[in-house]
PDB file of N, CA and C in Angstrom:
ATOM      1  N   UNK A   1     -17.686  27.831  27.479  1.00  0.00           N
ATOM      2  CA  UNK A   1     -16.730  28.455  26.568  1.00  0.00           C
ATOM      3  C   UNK A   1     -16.959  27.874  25.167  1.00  0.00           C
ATOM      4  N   UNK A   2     -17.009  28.692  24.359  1.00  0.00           N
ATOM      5  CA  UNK A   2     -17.320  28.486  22.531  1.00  0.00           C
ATOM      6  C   UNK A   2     -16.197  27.932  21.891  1.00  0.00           C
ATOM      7  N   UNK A   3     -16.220  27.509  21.276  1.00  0.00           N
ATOM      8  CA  UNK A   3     -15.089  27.236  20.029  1.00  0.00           C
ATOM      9  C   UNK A   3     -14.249  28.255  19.779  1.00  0.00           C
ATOM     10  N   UNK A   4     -15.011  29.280  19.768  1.00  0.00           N
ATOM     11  CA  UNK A   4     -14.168  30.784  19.302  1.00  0.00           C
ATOM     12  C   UNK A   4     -13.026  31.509  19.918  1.00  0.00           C
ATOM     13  N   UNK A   5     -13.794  31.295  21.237  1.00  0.00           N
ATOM     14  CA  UNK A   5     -13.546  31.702  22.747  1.00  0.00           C
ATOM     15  C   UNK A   5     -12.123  30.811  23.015  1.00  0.00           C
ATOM     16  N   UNK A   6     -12.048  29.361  23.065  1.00  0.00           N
ATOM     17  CA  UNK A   6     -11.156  29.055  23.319  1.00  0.00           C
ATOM     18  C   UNK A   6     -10.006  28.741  22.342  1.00  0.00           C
ATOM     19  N   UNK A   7     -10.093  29.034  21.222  1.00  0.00           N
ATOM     20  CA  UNK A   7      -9.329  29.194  20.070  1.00  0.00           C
ATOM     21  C   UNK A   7      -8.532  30.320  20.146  1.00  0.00           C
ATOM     22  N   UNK A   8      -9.198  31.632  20.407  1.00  0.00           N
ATOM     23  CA  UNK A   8      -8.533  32.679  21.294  1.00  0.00           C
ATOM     24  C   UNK A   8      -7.880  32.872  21.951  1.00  0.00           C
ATOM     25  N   UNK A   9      -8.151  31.737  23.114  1.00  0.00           N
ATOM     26  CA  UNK A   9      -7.253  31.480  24.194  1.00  0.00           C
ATOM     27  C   UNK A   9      -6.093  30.829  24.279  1.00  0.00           C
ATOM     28  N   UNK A  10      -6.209  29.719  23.217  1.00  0.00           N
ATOM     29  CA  UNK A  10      -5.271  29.126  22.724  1.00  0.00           C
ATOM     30  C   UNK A  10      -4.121  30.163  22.110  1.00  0.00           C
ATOM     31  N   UNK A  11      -4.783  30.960  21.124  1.00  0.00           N
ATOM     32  CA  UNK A  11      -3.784  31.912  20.828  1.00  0.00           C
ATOM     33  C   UNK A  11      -2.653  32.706  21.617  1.00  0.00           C
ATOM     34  N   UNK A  12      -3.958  33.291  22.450  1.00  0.00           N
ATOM     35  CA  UNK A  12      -3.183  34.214  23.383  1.00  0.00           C
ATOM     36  C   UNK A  12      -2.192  33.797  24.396  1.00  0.00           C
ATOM     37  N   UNK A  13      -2.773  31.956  24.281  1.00  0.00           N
ATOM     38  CA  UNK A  13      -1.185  31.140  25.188  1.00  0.00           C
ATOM     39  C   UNK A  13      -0.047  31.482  24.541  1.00  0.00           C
ATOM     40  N   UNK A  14      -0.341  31.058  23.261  1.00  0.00           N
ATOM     41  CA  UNK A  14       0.663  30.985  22.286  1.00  0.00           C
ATOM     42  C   UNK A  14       2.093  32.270  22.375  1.00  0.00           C
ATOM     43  N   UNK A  15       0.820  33.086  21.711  1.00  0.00           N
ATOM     44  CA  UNK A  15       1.802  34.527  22.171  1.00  0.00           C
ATOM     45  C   UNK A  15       2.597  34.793  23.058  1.00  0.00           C
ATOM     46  N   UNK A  16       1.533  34.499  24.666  1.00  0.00           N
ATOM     47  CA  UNK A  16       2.484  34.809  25.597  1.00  0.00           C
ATOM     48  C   UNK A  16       3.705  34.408  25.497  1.00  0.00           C
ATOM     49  N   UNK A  17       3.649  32.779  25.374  1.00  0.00           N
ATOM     50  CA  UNK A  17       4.856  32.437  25.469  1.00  0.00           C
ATOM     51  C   UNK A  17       5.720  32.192  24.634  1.00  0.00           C
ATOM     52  N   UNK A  18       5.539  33.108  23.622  1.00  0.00           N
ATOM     53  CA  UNK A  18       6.595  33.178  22.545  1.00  0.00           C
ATOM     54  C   UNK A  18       7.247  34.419  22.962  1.00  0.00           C
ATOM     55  N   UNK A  19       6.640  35.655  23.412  1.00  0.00           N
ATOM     56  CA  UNK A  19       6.862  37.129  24.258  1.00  0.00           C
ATOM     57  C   UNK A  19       7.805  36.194  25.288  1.00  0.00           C
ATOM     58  N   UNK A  20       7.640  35.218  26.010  1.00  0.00           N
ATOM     59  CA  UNK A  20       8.618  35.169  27.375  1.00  0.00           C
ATOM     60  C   UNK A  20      10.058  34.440  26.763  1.00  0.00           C
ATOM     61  N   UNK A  21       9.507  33.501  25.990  1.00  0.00           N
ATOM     62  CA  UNK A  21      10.765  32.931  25.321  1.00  0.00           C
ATOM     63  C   UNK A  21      11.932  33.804  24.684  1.00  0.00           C
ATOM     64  N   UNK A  22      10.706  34.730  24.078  1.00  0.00           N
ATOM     65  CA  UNK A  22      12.033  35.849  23.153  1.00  0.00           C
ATOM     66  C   UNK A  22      12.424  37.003  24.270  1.00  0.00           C
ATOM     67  N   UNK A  23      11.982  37.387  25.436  1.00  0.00           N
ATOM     68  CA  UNK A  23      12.327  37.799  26.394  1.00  0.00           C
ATOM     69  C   UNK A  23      13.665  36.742  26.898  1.00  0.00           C
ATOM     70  N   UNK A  24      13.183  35.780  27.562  1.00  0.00           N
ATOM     71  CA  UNK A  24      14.269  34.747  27.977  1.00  0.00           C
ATOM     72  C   UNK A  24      15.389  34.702  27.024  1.00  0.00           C
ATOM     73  N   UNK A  25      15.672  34.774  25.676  1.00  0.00           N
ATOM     74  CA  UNK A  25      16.609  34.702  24.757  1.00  0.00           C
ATOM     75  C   UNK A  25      17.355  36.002  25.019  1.00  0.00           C
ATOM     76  N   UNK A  26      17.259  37.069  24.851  1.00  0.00           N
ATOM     77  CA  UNK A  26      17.883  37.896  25.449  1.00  0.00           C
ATOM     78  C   UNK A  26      18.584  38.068  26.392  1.00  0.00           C
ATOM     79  N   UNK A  27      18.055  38.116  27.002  1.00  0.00           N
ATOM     80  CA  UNK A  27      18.696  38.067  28.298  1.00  0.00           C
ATOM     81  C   UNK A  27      19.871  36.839  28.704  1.00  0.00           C
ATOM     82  N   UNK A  28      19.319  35.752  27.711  1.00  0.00           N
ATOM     83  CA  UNK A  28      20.392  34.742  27.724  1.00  0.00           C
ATOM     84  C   UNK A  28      21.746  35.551  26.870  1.00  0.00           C
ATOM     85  N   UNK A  29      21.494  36.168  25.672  1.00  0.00           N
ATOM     86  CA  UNK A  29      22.208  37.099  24.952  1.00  0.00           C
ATOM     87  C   UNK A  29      23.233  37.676  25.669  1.00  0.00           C
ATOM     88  N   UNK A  30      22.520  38.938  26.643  1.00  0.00           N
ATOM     89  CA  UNK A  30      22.944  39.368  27.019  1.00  0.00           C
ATOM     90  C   UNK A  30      24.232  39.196  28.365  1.00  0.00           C
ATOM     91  N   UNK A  31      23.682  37.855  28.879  1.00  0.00           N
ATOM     92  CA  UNK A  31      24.642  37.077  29.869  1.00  0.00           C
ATOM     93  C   UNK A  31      25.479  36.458  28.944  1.00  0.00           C
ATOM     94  N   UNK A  32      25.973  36.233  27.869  1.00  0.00           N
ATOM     95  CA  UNK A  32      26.796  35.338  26.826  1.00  0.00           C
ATOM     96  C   UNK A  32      27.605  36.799  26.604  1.00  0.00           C
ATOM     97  N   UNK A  33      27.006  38.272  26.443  1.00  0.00           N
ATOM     98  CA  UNK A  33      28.097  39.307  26.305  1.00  0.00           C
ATOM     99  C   UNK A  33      29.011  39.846  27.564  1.00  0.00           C
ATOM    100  N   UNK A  34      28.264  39.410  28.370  1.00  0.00           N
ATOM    101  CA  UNK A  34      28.634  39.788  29.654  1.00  0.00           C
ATOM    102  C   UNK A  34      29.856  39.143  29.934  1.00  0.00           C
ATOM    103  N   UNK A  35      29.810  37.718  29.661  1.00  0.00           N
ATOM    104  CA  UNK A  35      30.860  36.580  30.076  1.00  0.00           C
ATOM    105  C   UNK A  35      31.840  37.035  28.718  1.00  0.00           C
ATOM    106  N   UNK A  36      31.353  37.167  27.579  1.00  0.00           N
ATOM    107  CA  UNK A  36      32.779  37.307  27.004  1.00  0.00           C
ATOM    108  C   UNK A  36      33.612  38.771  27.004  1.00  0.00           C
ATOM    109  N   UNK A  37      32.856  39.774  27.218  1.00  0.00           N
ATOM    110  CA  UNK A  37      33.278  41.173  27.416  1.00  0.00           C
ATOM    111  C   UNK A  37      33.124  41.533  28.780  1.00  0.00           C
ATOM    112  N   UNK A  38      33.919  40.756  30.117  1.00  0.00           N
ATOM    113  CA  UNK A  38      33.685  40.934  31.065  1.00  0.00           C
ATOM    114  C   UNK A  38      33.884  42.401  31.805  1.00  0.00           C
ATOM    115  N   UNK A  39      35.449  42.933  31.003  1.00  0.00           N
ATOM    116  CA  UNK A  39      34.983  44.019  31.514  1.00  0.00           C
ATOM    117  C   UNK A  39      34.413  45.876  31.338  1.00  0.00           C
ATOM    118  N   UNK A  40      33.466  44.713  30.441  1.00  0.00           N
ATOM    119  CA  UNK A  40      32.545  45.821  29.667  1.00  0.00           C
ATOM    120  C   UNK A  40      31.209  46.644  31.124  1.00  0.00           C
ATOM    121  N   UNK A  41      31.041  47.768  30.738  1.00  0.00           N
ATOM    122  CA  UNK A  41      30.305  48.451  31.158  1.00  0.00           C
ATOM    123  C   UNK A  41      28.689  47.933  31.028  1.00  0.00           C
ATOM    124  N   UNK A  42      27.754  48.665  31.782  1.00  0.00           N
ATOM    125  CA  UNK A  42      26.144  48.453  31.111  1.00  0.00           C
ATOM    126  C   UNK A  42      25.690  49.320  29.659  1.00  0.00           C
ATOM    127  N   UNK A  43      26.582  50.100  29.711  1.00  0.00           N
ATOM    128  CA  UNK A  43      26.232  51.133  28.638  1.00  0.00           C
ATOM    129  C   UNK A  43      27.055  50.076  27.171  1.00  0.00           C
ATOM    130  N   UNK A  44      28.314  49.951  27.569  1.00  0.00           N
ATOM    131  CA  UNK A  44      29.052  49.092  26.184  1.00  0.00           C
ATOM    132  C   UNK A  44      28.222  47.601  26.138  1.00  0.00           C
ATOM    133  N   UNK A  45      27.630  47.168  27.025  1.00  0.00           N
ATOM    134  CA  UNK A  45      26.770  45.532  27.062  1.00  0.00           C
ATOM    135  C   UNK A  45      25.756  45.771  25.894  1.00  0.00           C
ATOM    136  N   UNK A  46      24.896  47.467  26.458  1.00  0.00           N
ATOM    137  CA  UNK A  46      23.448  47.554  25.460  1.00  0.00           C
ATOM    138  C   UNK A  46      24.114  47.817  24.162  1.00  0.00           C
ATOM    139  N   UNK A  47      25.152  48.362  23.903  1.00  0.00           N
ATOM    140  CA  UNK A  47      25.532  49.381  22.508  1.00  0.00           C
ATOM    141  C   UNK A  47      25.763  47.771  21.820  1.00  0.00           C
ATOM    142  N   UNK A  48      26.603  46.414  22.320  1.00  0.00           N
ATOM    143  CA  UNK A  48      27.045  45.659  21.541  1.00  0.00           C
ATOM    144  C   UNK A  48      25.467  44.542  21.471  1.00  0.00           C
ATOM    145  N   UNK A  49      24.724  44.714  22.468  1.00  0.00           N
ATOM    146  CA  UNK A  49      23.280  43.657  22.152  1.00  0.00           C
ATOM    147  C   UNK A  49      22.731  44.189  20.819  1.00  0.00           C
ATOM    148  N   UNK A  50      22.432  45.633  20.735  1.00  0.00           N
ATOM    149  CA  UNK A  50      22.113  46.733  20.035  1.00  0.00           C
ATOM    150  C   UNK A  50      22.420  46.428  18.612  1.00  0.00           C
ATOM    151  N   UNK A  51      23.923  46.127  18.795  1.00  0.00           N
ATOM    152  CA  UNK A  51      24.704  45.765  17.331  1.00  0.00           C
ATOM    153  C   UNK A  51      23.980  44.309  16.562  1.00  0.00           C
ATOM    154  N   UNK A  52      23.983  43.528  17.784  1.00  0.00           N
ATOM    155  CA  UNK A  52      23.744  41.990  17.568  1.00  0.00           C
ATOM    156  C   UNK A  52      22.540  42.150  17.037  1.00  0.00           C
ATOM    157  N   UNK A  53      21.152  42.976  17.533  1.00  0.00           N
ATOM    158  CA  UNK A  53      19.696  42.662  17.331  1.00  0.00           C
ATOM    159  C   UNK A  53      19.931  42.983  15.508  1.00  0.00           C
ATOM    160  N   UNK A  54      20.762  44.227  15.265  1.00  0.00           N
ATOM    161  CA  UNK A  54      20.745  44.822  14.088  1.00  0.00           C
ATOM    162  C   UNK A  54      21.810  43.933  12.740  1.00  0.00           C
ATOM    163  N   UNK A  55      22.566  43.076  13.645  1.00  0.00           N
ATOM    164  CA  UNK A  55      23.496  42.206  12.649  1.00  0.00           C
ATOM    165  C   UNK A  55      23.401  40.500  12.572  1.00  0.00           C
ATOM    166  N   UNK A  56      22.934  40.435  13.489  1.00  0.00           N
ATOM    167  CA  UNK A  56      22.918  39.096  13.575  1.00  0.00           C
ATOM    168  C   UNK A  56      23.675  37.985  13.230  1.00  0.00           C
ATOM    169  N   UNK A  57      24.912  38.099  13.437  1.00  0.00           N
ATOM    170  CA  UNK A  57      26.122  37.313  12.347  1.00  0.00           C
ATOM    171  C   UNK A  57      25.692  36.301  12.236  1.00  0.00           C
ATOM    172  N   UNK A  58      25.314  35.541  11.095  1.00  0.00           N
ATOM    173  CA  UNK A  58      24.806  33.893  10.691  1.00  0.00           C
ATOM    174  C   UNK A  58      23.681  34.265   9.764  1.00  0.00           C
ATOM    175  N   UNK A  59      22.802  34.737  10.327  1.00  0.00           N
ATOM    176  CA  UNK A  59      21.680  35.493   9.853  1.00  0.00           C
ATOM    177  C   UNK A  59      20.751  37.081   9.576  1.00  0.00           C
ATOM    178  N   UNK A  60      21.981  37.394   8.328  1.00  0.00           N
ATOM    179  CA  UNK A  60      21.954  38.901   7.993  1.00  0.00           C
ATOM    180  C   UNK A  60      20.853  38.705   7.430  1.00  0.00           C
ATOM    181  N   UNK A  61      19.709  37.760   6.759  1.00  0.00           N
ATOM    182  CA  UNK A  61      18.721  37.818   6.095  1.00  0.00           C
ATOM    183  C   UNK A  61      17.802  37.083   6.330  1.00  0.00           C
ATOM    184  N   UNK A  62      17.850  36.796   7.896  1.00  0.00           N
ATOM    185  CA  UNK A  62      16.881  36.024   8.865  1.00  0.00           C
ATOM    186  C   UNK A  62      17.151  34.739   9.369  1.00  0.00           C
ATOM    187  N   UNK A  63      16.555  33.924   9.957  1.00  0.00           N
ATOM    188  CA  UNK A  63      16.488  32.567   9.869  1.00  0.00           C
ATOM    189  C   UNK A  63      16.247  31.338   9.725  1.00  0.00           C
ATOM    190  N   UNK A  64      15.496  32.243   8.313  1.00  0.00           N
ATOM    191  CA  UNK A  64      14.815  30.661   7.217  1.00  0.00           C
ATOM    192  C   UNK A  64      15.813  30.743   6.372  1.00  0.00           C
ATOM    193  N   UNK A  65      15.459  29.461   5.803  1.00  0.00           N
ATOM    194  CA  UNK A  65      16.735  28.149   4.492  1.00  0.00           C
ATOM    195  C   UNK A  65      16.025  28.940   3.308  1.00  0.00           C
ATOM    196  N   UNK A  66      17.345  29.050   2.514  1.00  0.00           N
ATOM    197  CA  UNK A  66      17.129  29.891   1.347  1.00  0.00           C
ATOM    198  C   UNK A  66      17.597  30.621   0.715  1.00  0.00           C
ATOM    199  N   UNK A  67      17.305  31.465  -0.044  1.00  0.00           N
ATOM    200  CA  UNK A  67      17.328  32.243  -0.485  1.00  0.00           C
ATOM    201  C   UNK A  67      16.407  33.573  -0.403  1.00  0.00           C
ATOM    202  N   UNK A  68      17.377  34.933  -0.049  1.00  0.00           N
ATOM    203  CA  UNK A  68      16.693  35.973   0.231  1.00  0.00           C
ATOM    204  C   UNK A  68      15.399  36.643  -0.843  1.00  0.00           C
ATOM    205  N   UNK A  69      14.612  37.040  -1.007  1.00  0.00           N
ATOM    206  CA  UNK A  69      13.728  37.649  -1.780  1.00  0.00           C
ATOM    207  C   UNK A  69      12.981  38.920  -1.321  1.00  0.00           C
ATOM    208  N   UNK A  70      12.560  39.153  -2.129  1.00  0.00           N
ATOM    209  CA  UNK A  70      11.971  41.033  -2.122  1.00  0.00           C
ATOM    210  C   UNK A  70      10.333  40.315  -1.415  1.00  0.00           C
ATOM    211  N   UNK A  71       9.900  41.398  -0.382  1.00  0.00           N
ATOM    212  CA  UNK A  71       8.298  41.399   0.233  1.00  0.00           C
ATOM    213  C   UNK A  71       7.457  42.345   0.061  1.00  0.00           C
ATOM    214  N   UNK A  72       6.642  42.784  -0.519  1.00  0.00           N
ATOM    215  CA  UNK A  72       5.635  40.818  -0.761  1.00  0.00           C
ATOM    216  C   UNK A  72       6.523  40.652  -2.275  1.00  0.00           C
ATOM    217  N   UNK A  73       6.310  39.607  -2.570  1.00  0.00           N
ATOM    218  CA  UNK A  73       6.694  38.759  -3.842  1.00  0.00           C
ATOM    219  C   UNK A  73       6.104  39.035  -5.435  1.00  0.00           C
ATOM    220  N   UNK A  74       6.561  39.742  -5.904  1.00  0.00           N
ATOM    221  CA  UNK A  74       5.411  39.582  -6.945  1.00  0.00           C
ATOM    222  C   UNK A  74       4.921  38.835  -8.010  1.00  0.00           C
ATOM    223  N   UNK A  75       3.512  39.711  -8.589  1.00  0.00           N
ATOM    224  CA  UNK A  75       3.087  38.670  -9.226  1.00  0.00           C
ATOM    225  C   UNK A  75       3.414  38.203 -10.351  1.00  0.00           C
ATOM    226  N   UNK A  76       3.153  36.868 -11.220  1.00  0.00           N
ATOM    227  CA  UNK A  76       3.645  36.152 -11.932  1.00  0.00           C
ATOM    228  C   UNK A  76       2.808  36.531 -13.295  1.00  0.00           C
TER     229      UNK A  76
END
């Protein structure tokens, strides 16, 4: 295996398990709506995750320190 090859591979660890983590977060999500809107439906569970992916209360403008700015940035 090359340098290249396993640099690649390295990557593609990476990914995966950033895909399972942000999978796993969800679903943690979604058991945190469950418990507080117990007796919510499957249909009212997705409509309020739905809300959350799109509002994010804490972080309406992501979750880096800062200050919001326009993308890409321009030039100087």
């Amino acid at each position: 295996m090359d340098d290249n090859s396993a640099a690649r591979e390295q990557l593609a660890y990476k990914l995966r398990l950033a895909l399972v983590m942000s999978s796993e977060g969800f679903d943690m999500k979604r058991q945190q709506l469950r418990r507080r809107f117990p007796d919510a439906d499957d249909d009212e569970i997705d409509r309020r995750f739905h809300d959350w992916l799109q509002e994010r209360p804490g972080a309406e403008y992501g979750d880096g320190v800062g200050r919001p700015v326009s993308w890409p940035r321009p030039r100087r």
